[in-house]
C-alpha atoms as a PDB file:
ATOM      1  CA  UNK A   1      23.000 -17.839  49.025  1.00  0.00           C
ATOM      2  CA  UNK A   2      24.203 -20.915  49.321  1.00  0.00           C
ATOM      3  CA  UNK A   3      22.231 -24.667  49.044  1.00  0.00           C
ATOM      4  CA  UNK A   4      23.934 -28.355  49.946  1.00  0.00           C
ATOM      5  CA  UNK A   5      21.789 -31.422  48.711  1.00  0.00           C
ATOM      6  CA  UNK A   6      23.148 -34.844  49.375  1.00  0.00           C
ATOM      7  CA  UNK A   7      21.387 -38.109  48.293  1.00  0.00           C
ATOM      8  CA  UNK A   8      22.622 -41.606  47.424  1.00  0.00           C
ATOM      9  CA  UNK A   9      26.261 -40.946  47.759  1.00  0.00           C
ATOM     10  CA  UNK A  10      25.608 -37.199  45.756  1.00  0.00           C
ATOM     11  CA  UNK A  11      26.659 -33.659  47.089  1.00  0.00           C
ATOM     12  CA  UNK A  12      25.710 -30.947  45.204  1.00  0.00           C
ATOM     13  CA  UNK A  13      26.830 -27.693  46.621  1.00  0.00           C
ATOM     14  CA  UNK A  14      25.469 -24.300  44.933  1.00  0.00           C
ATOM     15  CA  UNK A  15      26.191 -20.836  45.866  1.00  0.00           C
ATOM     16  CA  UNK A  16      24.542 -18.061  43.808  1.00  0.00           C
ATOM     17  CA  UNK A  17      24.129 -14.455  43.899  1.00  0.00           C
ATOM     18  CA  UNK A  18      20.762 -12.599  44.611  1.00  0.00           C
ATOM     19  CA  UNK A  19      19.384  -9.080  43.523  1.00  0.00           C
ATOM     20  CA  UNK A  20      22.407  -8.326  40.656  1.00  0.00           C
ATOM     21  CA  UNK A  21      21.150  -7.533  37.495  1.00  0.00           C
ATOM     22  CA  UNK A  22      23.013 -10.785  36.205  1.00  0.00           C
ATOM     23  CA  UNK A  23      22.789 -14.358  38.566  1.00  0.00           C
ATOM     24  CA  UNK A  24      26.029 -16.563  39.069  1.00  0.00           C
ATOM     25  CA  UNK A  25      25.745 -19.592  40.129  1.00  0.00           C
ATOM     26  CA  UNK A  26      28.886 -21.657  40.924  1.00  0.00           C
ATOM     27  CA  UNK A  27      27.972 -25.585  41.394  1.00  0.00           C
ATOM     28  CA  UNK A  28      30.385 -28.523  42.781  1.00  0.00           C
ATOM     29  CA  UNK A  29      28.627 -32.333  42.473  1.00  0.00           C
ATOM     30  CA  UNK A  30      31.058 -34.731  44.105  1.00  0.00           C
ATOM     31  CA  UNK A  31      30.188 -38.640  43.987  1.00  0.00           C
ATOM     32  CA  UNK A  32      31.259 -41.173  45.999  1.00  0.00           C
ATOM     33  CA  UNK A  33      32.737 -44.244  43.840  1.00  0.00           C
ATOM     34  CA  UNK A  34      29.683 -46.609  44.279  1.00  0.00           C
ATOM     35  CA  UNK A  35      27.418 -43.620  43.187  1.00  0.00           C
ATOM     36  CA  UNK A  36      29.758 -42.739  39.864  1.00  0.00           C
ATOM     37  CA  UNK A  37      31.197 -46.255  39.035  1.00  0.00           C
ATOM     38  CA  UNK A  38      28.402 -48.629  40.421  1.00  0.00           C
ATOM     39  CA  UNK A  39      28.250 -51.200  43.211  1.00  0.00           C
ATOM     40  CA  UNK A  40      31.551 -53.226  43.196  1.00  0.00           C
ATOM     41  CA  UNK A  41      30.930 -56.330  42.233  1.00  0.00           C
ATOM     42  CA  UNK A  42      28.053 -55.084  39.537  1.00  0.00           C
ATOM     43  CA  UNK A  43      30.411 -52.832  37.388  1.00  0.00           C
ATOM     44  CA  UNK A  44      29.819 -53.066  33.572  1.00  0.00           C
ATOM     45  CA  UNK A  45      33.417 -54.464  31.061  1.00  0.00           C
ATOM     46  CA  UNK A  46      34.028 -51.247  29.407  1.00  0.00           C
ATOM     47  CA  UNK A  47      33.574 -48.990  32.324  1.00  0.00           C
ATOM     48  CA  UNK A  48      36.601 -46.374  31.355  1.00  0.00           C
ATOM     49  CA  UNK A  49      34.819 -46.053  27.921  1.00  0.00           C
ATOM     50  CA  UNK A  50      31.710 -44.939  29.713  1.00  0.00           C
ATOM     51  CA  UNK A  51      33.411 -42.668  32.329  1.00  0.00           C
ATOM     52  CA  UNK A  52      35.644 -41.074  29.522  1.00  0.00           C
ATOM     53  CA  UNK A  53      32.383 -40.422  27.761  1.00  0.00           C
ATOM     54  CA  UNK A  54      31.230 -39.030  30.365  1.00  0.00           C
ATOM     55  CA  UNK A  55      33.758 -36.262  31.601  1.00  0.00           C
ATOM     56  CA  UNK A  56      34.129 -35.383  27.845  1.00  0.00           C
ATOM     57  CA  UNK A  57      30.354 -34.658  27.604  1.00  0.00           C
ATOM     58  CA  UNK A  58      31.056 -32.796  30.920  1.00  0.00           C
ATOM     59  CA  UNK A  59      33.256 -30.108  29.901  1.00  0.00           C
ATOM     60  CA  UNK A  60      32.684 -27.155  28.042  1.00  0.00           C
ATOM     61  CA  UNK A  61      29.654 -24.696  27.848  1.00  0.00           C
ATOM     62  CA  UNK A  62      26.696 -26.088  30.284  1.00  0.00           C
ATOM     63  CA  UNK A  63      23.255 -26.010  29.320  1.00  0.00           C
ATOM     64  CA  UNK A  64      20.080 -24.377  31.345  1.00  0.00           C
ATOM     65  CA  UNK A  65      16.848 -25.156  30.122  1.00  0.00           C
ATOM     66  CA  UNK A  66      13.526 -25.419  31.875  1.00  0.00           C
ATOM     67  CA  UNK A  67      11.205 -26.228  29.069  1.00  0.00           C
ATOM     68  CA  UNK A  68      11.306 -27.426  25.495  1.00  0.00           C
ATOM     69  CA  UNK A  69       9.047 -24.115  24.432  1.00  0.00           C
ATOM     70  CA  UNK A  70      11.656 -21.642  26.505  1.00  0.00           C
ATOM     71  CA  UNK A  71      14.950 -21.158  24.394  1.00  0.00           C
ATOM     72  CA  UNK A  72      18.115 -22.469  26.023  1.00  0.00           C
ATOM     73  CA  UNK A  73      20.515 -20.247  28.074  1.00  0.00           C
ATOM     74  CA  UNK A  74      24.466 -21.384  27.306  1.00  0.00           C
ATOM     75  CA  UNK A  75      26.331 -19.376  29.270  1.00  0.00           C
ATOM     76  CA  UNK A  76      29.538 -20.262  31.791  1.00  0.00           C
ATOM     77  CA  UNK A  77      31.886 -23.246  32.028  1.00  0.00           C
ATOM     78  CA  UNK A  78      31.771 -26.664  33.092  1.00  0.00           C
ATOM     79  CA  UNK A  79      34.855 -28.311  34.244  1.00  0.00           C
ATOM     80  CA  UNK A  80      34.459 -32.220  35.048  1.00  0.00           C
ATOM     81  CA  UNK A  81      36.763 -35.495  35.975  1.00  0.00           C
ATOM     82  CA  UNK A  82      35.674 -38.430  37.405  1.00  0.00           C
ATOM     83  CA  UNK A  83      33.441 -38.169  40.497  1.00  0.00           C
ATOM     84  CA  UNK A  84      33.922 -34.522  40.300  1.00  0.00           C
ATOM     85  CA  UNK A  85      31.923 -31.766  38.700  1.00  0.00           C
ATOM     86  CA  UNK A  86      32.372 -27.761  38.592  1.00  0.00           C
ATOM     87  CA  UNK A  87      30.125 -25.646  36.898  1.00  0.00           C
ATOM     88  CA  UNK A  88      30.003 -21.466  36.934  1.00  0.00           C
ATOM     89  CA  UNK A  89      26.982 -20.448  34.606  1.00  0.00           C
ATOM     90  CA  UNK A  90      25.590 -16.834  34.564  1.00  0.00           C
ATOM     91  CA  UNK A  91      22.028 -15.621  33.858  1.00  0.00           C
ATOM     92  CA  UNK A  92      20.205 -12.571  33.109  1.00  0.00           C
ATOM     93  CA  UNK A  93      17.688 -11.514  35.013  1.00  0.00           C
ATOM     94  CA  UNK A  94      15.481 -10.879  32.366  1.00  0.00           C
ATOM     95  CA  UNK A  95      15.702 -14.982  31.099  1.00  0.00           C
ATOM     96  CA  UNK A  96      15.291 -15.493  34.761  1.00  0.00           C
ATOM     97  CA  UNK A  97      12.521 -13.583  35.196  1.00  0.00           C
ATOM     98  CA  UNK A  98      10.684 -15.676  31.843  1.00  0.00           C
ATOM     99  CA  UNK A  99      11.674 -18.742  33.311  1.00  0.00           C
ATOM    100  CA  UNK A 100       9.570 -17.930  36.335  1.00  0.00           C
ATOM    101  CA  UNK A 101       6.710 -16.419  34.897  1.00  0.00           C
ATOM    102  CA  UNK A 102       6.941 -19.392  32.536  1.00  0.00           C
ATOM    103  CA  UNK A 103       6.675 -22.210  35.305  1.00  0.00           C
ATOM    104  CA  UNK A 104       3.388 -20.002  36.713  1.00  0.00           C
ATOM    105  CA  UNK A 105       1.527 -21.081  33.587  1.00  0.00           C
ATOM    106  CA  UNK A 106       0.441 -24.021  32.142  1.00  0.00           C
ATOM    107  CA  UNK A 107       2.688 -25.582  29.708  1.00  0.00           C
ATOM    108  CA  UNK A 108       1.420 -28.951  27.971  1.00  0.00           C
ATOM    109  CA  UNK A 109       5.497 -28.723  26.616  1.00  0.00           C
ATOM    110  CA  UNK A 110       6.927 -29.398  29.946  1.00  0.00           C
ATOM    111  CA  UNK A 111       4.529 -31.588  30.922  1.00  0.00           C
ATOM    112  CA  UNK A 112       5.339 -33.899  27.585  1.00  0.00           C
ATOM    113  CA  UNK A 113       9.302 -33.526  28.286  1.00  0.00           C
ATOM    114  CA  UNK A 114       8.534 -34.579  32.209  1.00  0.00           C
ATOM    115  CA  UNK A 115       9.233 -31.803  33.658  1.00  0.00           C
ATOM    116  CA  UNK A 116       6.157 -30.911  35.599  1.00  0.00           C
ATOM    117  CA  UNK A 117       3.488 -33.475  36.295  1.00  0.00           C
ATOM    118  CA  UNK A 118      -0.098 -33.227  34.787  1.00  0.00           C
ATOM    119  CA  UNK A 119      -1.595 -32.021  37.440  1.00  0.00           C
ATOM    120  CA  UNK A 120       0.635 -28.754  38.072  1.00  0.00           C
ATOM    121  CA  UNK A 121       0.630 -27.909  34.309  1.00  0.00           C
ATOM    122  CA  UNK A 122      -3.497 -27.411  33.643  1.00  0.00           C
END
């Protein structure tokens, strides 16, 4: 499957598998500079500080989470430089599977860490 959303100078790209016993999901964010480094003439002193920060947060192992009550998945790889972002993470179906029987309940948790609004969580 595949999935392009672009808004405010952001692409994300995502292609993942369906029906394995194990999803993959391989994501590519690109930014245009305005979007990553901020209008031109409104750019904050210190900028590469903030962007090194940034791409250094970036790498490594990415984190999925859905809820603060659902224990984080950290599986794949995150590769990141300015503007750029590429991310391969890999799921179980069976942590899948809880995530979506989790968002089918009521959870007061993710409606306290903003992920859901009040309305869809009682």
């Amino acid at each position: 499957m595949f999935q392009r959303i672009t808004d405010r100078g952001v692409t994300i790209r995502t292609w993942y598998t369906v029906g394995l016993p194990v999803r993959l999901t391989l994501t590519a964010v690109a930014q245009t500079r305005d979007a990553y480094y901020g209008a031109v003439g409104n750019r904050p002193p210190g900028l590469w500080k903030r962007v090194l920060r940034a791409v250094a947060t970036a790498n490594g192992r990415p984190v999925s989470y859905y809820c603060p009550a659902i224990p984080p998945s950290r599986r794949g790889i995150a590769l990141a430089v300015p503007r750029y972002t590429a991310e391969l993470r890999w799921e179980t179906r069976r942590w899948d599977e809880a995530v979506t029987a989790h968002l089918q309940r009521p959870c007061p948790a993710c409606t306290a860490a903003g992920w859901r609004r009040a309305a869809d969580a009682t």
